[in-house]
N, C-alpha and C. Protein backbone atom coordinates (compact mmCIF):
# COMPACT_ATOMS: atom_id res chain seq x y z
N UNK A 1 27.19 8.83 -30.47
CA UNK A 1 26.97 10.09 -29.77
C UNK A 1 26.98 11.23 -30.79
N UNK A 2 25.94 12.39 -30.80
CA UNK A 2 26.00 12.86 -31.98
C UNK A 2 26.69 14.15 -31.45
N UNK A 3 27.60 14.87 -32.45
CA UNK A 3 28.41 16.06 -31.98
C UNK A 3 28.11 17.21 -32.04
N UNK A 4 28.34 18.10 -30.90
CA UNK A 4 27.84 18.98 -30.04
C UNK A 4 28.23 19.89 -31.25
N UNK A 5 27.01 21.09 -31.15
CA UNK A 5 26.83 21.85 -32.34
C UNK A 5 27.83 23.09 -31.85
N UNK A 6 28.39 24.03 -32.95
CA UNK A 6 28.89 25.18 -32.44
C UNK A 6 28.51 25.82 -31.20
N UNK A 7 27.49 26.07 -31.44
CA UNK A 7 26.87 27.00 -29.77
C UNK A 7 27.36 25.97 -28.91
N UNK A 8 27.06 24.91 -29.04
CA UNK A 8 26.96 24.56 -27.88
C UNK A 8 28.40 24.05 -27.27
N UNK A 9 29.08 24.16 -28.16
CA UNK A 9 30.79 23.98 -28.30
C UNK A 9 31.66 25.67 -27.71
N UNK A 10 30.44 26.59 -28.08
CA UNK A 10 31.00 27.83 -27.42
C UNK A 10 30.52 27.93 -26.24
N UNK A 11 29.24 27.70 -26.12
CA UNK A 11 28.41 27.21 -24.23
C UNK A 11 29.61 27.06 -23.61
N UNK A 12 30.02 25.39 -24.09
CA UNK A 12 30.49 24.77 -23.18
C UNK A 12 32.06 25.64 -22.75
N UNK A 13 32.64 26.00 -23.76
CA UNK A 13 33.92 27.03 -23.97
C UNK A 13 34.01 28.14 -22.47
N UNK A 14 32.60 29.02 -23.02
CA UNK A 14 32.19 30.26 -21.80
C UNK A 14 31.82 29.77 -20.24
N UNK A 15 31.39 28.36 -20.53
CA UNK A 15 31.15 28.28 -19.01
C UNK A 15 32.31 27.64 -18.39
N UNK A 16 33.22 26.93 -18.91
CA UNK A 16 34.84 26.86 -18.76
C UNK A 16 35.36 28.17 -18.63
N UNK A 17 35.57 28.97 -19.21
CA UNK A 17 36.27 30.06 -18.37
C UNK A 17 35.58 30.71 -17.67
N UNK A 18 34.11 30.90 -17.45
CA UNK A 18 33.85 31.68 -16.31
C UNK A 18 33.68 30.87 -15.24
N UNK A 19 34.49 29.15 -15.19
CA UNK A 19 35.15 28.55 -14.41
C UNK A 19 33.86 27.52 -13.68
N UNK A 20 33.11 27.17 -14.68
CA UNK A 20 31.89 26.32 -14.50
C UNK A 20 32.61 25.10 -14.53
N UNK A 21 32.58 23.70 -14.24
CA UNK A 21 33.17 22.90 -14.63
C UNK A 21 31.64 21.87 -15.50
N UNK A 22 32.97 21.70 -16.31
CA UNK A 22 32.17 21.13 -17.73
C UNK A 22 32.98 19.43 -17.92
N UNK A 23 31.97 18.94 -18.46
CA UNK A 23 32.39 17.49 -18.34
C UNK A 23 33.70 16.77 -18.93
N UNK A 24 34.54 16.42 -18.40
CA UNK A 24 36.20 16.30 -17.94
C UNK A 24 36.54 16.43 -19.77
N UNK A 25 37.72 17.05 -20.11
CA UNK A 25 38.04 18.01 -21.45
C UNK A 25 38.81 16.73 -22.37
N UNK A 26 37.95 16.59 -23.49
CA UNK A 26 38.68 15.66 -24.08
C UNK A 26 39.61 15.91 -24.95
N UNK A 27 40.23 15.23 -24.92
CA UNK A 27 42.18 14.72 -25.98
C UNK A 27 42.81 15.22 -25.04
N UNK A 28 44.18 14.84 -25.54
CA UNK A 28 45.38 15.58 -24.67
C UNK A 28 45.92 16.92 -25.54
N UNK A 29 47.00 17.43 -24.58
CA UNK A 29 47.56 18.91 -25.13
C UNK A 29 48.98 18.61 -25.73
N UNK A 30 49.04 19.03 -27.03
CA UNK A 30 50.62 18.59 -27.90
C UNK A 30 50.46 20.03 -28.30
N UNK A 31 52.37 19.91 -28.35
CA UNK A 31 53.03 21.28 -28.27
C UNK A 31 53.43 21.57 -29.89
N UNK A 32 52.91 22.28 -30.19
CA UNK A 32 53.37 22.66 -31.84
C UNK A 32 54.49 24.02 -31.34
N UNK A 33 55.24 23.47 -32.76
CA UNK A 33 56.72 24.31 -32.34
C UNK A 33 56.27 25.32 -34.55
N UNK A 34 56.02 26.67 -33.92
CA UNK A 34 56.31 27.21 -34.80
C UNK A 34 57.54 28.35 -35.42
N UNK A 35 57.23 29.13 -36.40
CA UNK A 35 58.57 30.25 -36.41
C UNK A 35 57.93 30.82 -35.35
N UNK A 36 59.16 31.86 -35.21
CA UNK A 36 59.19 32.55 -33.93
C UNK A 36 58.08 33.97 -34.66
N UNK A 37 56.80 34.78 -33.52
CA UNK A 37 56.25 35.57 -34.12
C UNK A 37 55.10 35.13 -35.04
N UNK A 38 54.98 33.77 -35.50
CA UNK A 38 53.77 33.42 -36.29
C UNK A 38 53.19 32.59 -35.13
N UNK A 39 53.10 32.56 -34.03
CA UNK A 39 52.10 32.13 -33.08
C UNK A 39 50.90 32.51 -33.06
N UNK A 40 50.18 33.39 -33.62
CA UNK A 40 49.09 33.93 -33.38
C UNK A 40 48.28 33.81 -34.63
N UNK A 41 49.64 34.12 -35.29
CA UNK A 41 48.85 33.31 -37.35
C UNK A 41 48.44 32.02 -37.23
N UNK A 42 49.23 31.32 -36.55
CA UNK A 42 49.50 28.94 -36.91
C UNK A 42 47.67 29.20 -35.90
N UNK A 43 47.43 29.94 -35.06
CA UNK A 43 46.73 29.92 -34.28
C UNK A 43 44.97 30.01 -34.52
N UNK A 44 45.42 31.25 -35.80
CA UNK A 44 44.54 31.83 -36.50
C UNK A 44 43.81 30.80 -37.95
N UNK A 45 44.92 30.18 -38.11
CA UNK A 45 45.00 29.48 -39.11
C UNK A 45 44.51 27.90 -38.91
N UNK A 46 44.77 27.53 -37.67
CA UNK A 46 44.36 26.08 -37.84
C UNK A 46 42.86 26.21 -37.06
N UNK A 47 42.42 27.48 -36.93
CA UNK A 47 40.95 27.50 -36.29
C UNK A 47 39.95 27.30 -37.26
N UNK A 48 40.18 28.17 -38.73
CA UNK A 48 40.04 28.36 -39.79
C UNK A 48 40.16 26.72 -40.97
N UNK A 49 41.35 26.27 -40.40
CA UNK A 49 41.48 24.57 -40.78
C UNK A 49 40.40 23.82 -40.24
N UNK A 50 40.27 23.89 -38.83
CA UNK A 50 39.19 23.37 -37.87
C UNK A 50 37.60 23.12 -38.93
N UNK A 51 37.18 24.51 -39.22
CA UNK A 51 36.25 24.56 -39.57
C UNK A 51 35.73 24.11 -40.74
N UNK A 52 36.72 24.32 -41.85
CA UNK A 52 36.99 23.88 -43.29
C UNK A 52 37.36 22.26 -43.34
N UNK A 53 37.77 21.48 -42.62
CA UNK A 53 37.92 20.50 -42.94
C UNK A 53 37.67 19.63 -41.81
N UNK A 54 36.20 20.26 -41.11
CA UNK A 54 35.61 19.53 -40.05
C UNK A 54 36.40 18.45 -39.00
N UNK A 55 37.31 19.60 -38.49
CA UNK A 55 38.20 18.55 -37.74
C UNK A 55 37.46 18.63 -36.14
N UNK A 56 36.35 19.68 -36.13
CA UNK A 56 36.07 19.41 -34.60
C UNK A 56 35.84 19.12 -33.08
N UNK A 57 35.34 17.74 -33.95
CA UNK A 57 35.43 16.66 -32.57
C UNK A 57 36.54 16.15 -32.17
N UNK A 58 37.88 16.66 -33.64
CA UNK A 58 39.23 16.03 -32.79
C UNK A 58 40.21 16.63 -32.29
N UNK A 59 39.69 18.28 -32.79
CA UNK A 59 40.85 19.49 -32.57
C UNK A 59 39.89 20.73 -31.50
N UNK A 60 40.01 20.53 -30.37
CA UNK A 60 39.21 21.29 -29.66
C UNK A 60 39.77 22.76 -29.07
N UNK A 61 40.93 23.30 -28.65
CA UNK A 61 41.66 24.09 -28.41
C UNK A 61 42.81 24.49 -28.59
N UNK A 62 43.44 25.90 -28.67
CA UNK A 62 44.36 26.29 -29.85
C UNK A 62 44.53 27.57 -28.56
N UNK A 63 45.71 27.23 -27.81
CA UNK A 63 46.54 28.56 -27.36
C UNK A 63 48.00 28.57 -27.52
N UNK A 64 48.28 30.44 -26.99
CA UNK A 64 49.28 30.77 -27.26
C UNK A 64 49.11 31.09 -26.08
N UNK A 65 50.57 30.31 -24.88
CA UNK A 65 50.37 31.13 -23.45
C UNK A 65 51.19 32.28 -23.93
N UNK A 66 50.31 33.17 -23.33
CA UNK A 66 50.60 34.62 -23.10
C UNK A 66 50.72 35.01 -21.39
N UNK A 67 51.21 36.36 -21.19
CA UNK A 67 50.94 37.19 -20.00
C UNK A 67 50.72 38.52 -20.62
N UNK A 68 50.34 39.17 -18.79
CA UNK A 68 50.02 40.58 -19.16
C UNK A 68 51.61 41.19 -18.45
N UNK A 69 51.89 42.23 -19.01
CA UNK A 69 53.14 42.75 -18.71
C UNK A 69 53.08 44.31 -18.68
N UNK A 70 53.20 44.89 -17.28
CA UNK A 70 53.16 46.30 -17.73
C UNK A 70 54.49 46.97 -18.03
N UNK A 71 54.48 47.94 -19.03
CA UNK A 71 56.37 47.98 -19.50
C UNK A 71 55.89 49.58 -19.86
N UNK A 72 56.80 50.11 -18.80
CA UNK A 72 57.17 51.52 -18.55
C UNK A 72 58.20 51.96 -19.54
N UNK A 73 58.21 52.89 -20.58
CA UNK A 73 59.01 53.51 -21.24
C UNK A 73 58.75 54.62 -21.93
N UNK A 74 60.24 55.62 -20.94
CA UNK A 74 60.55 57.08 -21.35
C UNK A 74 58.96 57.31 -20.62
N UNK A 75 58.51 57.15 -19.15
CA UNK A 75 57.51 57.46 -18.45
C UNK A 75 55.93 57.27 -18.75
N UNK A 76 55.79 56.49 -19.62
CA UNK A 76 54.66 55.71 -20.53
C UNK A 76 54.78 54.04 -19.87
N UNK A 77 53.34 54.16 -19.21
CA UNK A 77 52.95 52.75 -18.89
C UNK A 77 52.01 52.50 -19.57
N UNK A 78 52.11 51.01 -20.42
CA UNK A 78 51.59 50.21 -21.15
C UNK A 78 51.80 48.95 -20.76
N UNK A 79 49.96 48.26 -21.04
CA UNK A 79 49.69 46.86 -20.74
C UNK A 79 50.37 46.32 -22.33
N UNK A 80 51.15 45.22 -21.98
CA UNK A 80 51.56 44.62 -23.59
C UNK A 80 51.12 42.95 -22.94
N UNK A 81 50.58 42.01 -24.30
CA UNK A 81 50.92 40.65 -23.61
C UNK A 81 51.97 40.02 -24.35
N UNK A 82 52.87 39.62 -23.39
CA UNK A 82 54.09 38.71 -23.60
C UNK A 82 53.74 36.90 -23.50
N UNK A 83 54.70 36.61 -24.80
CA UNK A 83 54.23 35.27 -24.84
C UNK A 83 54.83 34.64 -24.30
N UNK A 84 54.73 33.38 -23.52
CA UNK A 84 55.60 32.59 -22.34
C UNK A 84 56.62 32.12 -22.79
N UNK A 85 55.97 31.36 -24.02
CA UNK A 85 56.90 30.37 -24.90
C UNK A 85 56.76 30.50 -26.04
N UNK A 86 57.58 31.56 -26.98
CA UNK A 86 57.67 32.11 -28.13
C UNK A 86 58.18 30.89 -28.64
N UNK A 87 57.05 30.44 -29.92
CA UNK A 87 57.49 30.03 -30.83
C UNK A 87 56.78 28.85 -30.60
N UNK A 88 55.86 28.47 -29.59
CA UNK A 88 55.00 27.75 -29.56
C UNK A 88 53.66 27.48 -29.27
N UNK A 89 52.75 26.44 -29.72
CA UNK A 89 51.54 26.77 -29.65
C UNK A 89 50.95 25.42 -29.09
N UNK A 90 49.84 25.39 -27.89
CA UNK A 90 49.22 24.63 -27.51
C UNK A 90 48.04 24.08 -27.85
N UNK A 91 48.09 22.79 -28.28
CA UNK A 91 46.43 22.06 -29.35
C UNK A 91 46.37 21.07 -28.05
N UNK A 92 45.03 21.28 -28.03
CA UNK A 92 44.36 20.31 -27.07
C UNK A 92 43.24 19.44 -28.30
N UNK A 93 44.19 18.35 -28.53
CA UNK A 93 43.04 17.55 -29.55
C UNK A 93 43.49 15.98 -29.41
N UNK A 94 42.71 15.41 -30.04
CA UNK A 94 42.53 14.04 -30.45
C UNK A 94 43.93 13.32 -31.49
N UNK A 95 45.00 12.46 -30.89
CA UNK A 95 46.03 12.41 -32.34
C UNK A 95 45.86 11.31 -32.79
N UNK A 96 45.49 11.67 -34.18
CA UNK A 96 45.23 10.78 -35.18
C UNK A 96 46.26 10.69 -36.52
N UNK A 97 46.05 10.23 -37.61
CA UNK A 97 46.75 10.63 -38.90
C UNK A 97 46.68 11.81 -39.11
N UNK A 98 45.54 11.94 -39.47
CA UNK A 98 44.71 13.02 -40.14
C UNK A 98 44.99 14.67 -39.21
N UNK A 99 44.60 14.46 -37.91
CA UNK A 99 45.00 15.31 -37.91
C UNK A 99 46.44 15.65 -37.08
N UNK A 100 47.05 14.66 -36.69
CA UNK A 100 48.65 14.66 -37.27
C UNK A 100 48.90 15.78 -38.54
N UNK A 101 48.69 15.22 -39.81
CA UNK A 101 49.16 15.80 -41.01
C UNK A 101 48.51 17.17 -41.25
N UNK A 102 47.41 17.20 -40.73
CA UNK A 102 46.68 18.92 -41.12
C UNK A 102 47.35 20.15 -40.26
N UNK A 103 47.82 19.69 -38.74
CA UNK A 103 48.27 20.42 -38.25
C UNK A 103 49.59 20.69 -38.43
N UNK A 104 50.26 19.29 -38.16
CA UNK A 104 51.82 19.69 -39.10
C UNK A 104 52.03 20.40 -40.25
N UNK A 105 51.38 20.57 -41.30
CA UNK A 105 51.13 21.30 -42.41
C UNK A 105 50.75 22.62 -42.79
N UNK A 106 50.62 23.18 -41.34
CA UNK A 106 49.76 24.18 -40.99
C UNK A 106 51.18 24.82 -41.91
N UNK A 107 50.63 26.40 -42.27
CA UNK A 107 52.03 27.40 -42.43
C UNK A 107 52.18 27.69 -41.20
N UNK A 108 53.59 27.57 -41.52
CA UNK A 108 54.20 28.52 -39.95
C UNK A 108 54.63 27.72 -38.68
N UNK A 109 54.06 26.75 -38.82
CA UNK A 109 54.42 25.29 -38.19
C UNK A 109 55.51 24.28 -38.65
N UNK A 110 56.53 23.86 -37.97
CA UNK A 110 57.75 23.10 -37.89
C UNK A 110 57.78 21.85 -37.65
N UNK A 111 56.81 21.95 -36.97
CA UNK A 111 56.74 20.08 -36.37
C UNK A 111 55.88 20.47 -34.89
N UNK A 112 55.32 19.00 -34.35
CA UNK A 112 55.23 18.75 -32.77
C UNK A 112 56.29 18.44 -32.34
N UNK A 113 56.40 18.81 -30.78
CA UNK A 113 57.40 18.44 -29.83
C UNK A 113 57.16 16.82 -30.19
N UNK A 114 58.55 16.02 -30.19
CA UNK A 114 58.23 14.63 -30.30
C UNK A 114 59.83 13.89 -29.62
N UNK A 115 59.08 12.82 -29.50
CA UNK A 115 60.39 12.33 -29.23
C UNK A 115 60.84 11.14 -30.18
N UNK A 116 61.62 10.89 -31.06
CA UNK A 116 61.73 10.11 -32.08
C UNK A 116 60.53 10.23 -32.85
N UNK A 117 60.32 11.07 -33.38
CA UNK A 117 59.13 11.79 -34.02
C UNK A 117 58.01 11.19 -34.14
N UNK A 118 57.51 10.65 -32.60
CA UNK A 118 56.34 10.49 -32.20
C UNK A 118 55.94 11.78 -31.14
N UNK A 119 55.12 12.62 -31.89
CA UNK A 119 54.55 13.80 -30.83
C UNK A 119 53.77 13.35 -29.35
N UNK A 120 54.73 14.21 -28.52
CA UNK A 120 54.39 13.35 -27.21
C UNK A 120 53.34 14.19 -26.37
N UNK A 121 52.44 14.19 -25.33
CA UNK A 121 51.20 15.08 -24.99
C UNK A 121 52.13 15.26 -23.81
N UNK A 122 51.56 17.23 -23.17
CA UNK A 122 52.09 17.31 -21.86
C UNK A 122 51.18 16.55 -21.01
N UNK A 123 51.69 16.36 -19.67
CA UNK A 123 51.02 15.55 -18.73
C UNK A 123 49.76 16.88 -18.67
N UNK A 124 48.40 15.97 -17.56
CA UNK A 124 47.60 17.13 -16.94
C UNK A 124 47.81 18.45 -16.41
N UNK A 125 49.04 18.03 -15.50
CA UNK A 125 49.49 19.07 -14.69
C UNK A 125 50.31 19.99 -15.45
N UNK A 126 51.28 19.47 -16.12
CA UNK A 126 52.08 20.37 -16.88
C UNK A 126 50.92 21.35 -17.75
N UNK A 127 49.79 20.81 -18.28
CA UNK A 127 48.96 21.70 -19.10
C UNK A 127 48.45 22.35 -18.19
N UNK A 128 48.04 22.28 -16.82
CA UNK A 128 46.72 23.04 -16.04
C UNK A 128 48.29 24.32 -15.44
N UNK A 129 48.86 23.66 -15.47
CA UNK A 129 50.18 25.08 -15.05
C UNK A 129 50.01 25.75 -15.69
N UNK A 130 50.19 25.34 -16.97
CA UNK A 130 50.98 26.68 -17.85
C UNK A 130 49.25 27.32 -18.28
N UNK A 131 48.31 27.10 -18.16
CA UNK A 131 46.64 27.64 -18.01
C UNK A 131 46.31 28.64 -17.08
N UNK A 132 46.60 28.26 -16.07
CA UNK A 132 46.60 28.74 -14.61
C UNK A 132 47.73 29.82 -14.98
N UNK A 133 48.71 29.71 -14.78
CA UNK A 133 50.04 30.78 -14.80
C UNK A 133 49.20 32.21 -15.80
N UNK A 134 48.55 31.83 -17.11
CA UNK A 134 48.71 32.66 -18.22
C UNK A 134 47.10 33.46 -17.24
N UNK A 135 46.31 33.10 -16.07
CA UNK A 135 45.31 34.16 -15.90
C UNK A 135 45.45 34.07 -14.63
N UNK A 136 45.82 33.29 -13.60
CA UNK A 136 46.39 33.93 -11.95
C UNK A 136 47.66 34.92 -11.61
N UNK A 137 48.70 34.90 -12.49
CA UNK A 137 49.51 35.73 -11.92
C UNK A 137 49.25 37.37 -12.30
N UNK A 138 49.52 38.17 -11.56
CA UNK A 138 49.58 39.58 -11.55
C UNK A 138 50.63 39.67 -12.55
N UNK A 139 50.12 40.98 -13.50
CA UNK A 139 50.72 41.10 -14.09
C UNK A 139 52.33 41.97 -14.04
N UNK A 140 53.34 41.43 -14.85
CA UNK A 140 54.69 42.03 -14.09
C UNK A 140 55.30 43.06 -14.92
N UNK A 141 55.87 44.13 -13.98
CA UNK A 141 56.29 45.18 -14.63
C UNK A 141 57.56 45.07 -14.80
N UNK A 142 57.39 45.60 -16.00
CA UNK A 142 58.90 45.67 -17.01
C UNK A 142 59.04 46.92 -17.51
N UNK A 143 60.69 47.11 -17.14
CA UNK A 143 61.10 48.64 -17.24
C UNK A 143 62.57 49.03 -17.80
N UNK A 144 63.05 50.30 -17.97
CA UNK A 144 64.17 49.84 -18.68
C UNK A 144 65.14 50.57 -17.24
N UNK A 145 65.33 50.51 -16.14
CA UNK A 145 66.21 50.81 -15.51
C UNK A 145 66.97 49.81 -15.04
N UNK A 146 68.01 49.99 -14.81
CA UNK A 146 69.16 49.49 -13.86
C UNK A 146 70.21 50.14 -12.99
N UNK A 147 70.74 49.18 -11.85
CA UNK A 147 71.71 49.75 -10.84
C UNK A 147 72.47 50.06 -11.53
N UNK A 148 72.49 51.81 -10.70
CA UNK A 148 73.24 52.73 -11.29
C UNK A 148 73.37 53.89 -12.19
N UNK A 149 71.67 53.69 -13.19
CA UNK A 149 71.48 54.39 -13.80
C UNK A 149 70.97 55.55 -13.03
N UNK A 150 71.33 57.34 -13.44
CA UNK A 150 71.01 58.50 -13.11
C UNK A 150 69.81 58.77 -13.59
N UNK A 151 68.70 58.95 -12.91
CA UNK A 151 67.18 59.27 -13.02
C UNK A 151 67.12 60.78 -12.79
N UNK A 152 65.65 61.42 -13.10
CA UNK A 152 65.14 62.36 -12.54
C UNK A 152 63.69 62.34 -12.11
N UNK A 153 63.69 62.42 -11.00
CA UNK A 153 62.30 62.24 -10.61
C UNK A 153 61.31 63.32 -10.76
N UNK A 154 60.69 62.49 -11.63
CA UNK A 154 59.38 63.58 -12.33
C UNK A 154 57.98 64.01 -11.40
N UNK A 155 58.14 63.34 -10.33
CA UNK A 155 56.85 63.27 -9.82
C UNK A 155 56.63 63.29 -8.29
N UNK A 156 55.80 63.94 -7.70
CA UNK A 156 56.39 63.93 -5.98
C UNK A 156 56.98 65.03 -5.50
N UNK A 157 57.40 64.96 -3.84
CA UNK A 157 58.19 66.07 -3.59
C UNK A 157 59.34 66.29 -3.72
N UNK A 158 59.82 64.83 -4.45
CA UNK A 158 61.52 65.46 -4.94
C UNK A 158 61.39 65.87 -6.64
N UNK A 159 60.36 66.20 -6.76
CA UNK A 159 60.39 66.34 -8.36
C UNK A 159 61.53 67.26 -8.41
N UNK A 160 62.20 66.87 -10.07
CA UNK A 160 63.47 67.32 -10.81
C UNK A 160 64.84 67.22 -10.02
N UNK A 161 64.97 66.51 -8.73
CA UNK A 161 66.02 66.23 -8.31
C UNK A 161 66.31 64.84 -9.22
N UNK A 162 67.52 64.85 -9.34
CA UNK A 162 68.38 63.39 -9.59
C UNK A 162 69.04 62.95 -8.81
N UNK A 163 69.05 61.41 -8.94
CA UNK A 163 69.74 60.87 -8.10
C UNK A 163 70.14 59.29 -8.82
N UNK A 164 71.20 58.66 -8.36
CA UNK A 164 71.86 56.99 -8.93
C UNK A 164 70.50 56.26 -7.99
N UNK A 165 70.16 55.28 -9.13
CA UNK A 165 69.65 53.82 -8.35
C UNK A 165 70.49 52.94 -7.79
N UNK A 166 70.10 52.88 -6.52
CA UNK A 166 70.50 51.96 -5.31
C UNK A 166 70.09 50.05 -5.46
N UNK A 167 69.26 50.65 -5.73
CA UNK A 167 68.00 49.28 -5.35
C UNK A 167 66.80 49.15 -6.63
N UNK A 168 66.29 48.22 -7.06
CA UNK A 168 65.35 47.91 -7.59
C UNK A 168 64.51 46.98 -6.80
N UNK A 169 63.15 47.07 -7.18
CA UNK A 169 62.16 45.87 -6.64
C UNK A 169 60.88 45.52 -7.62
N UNK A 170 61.63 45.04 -8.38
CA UNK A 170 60.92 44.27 -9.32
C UNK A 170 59.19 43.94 -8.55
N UNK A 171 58.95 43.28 -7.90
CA UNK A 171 57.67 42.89 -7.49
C UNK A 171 56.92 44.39 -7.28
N UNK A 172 57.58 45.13 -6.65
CA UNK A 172 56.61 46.33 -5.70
C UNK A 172 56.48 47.05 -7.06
N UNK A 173 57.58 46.92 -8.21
CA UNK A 173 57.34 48.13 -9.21
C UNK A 173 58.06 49.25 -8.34
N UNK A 174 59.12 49.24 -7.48
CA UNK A 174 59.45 50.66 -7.09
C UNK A 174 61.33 50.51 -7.13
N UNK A 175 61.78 51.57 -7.17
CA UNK A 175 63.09 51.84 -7.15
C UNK A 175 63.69 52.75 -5.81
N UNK A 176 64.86 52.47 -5.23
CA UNK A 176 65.65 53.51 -4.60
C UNK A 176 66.32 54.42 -5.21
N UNK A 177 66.11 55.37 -4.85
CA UNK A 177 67.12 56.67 -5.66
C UNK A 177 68.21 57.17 -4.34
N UNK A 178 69.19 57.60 -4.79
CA UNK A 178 70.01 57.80 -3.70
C UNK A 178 69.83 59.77 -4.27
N UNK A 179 69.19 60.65 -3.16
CA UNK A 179 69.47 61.96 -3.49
C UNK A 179 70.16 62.59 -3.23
N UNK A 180 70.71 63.46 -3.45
CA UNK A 180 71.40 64.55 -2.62
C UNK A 180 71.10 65.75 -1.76
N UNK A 181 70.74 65.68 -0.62
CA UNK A 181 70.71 66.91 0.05
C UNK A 181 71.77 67.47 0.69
N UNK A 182 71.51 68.54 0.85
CA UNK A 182 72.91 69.37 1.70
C UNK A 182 74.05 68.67 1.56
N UNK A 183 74.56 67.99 0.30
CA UNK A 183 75.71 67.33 0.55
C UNK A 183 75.81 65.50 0.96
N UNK A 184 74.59 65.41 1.57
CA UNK A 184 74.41 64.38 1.72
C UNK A 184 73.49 63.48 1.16
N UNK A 185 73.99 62.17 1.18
CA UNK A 185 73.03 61.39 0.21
C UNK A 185 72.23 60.60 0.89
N UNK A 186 70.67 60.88 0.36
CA UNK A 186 69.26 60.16 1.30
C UNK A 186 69.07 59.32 -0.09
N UNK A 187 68.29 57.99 0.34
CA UNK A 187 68.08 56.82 -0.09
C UNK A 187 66.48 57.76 -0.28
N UNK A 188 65.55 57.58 -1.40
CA UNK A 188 64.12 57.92 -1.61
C UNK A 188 63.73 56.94 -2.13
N UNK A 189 62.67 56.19 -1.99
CA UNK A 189 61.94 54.87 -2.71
C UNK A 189 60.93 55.75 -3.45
N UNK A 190 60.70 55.41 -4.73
CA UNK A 190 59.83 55.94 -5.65
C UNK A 190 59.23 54.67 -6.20
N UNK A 191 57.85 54.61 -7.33
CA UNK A 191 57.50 53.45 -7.60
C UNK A 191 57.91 54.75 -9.35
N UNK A 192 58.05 53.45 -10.16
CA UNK A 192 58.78 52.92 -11.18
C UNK A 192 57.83 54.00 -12.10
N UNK A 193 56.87 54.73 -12.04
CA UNK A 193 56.24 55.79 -12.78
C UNK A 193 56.76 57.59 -12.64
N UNK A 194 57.50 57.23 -11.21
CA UNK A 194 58.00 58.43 -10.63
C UNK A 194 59.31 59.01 -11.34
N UNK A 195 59.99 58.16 -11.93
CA UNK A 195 61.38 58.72 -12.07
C UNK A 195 61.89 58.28 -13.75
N UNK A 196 62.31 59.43 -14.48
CA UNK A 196 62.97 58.56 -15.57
C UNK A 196 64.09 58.64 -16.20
N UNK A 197 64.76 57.71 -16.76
CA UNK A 197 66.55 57.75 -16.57
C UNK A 197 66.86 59.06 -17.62
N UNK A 198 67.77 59.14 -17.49
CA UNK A 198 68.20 60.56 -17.99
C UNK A 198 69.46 59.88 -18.94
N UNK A 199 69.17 60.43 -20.37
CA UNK A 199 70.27 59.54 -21.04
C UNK A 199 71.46 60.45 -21.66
């Protein structure tokens, strides 16, 4: 069988994620365990190996699960992507000697997950999870408040009142503020752009 040329190795790539199904994905997925933070180098690096030492047909895919994370700070929302599993990297290839030893060798790389240091493949499912997880879930907001901390709400009709957090809700992205009127204290739900802690 003669092997599928670049293009047509990126064809087949693009019409996989724009969720074409392409004829069933060969090798299995082994977990390379690198330093923590060089995930994106070992990543960069064995693509670059790939090419230089025509490993191709046996090393077909190279991720780092990531997410998208929106992370509010000092009233600044920013998309960041967070990696699932720092410090490791997913090869979907063929295990052989060869490339056994090229990838282990990689810089920045420690070893495969193994068990009696035979590197062991995740099952299907365990790989189509952690695939699925890194582009179906909504992305989650991350913030630096907690119960109890004194806010001021910047935004809205209670702007520049303060008030203690009651409640958080992580999913909605919104917080309770407990305010003060006339003496008395009203519960206000704000979403997580509205208010910021006062230090």
């Amino acid at each position: 069988m003669a092997r599928p040329t670049l293009r047509e190795r990126l064809a087949a790539k693009r019409a996989e994620e724009a969720g074409t199904p392409t004829s069933e994905a060969e090798g299995q997925w082994y977990v390379l365990h690198t330093y923590s933070g060089y995930e994106n180098k070992v990543k960069k690096t064995i693509e670059g190996r790939i090419e230089a030492l025509d490993l191709g047909e046996r090393v077909f895919e190279i991720v780092v699960p990531t997410q998208k994370e929106i992370e509010i700070h000092q009233g600044q929302r920013r998309d960041v992507e967070r990696k699932v599993f720092p410090g490791y990297v997913l090869v979907r290839m063929n295990m052989d000697e060869d490339t056994w030893y090229q990838l282990r060798n990689t810089p920045g790389v420690t070893g495969f997950v193994s068990i009696n240091n035979k590197p062991v493949p995740l099952s299907d499912d365990e790989a189509q999870n952690i695939l699925k997880g890194m582009v179906t879930e909504a992305p989650k907001i991350k913030m630096s408040f907690a119960l109890g901390d004194t806010v001021r709400i910047i935004e809205g009709p209670f702007a520049d009142f303060r008030g203690e957090i009651d409640e958080i809700n992580q999913e909605k992205g919104k917080i309770k503020v407990l305010v003060s009127f006339f003496g008395r204290e009203t519960p206000v739900e704000l979403d997580f752009l509205q208010a910021e802690r006062e230090t």
